[in-house]
Protein backbone atom coordinates (compact mmCIF):
# COMPACT_ATOMS: atom_id res chain seq x y z
CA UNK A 1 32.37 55.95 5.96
CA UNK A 2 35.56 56.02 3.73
CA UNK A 3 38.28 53.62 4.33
CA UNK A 4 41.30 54.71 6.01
CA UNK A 5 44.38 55.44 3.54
CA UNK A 6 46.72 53.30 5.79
CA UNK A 7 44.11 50.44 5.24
CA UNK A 8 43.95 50.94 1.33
CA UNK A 9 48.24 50.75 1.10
CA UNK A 10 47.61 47.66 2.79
CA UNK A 11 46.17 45.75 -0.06
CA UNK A 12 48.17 46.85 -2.56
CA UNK A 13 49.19 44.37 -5.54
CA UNK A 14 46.70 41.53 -3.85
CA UNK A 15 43.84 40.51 -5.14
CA UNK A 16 40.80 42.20 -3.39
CA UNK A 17 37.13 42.68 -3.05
CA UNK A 18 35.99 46.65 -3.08
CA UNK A 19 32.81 47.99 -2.05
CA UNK A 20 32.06 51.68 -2.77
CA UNK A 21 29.78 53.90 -1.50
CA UNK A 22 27.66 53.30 -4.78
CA UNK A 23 26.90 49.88 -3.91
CA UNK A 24 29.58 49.36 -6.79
CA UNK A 25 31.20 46.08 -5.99
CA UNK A 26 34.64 45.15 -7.66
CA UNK A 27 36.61 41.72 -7.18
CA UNK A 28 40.66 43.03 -9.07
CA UNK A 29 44.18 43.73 -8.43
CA UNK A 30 44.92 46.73 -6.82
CA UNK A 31 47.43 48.51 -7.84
CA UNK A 32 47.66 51.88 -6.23
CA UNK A 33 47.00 53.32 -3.48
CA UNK A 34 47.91 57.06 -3.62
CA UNK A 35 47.55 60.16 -1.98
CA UNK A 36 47.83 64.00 -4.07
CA UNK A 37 49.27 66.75 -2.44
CA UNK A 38 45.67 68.44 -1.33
CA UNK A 39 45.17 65.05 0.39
CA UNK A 40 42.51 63.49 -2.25
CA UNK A 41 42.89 59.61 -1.90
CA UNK A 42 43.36 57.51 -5.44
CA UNK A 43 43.14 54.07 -6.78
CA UNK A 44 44.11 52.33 -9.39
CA UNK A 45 42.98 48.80 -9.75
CA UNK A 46 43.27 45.90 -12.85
CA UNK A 47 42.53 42.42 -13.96
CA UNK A 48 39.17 42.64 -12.74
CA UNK A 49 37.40 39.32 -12.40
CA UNK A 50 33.90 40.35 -11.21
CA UNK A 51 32.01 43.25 -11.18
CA UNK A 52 27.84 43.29 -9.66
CA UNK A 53 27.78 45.85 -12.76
CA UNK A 54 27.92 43.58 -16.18
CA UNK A 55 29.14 46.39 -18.36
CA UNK A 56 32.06 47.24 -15.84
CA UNK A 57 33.31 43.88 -15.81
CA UNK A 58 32.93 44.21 -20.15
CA UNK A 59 34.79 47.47 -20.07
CA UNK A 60 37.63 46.88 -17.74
CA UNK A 61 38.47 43.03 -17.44
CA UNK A 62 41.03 43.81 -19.74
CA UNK A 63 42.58 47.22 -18.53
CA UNK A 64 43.47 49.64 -15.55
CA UNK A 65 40.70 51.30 -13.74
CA UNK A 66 40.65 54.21 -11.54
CA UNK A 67 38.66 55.59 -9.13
CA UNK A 68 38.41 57.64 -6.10
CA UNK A 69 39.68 56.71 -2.66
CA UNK A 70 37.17 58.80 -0.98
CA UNK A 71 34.33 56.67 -2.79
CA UNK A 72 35.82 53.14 -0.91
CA UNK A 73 33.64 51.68 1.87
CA UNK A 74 35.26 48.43 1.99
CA UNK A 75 38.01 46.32 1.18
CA UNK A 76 39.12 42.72 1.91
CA UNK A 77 41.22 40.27 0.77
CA UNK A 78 39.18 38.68 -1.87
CA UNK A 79 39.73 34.72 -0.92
CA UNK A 80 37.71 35.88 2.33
CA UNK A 81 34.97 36.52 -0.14
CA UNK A 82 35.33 34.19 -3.26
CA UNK A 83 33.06 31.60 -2.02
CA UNK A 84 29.65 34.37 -2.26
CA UNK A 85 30.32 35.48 -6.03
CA UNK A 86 31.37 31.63 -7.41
């Protein structure tokens, strides 16, 4: 089940821990939180500092990364999870 909108604004420009409905799992900065005119949800997310996928974390520790809000089963502040990926 998607994460509420309201919930994603919440986080924005903190340091979070993402889980999407891939299994993907993401430990950045979020940026943005945004919502398009037909009502499709959007993030945009940087300074990545772990990734469960090694070539994401390659590809994007150094720049912005988007993906859709539709796609995000989870998010949490990511002290409340730092101690499980150390």
């Amino acid at each position: 089940m998607p994460v509420l909108f309201s919930r994603m604004r919440e986080f924005e420009n903190q340091r979070v821990h993402m889980v999407f409905d891939d299994d993907h799992e993401v430990v950045a900065t979020l940026l943005s939180a945004t919502e398009d005119i037909e009502g499709s949800h959007h993030l945009i997310y940087d300074k990545v500092e772990w990734a469960n996928d090694p070539r994401e974390f390659a590809t994007a520790k150094d720049s912005s990364v988007y993906a859709e809000g539709e796609s995000l089963v989870s998010i949490e502040a990511a002290e409340a999870v730092e101690s499980t990926h150390a």
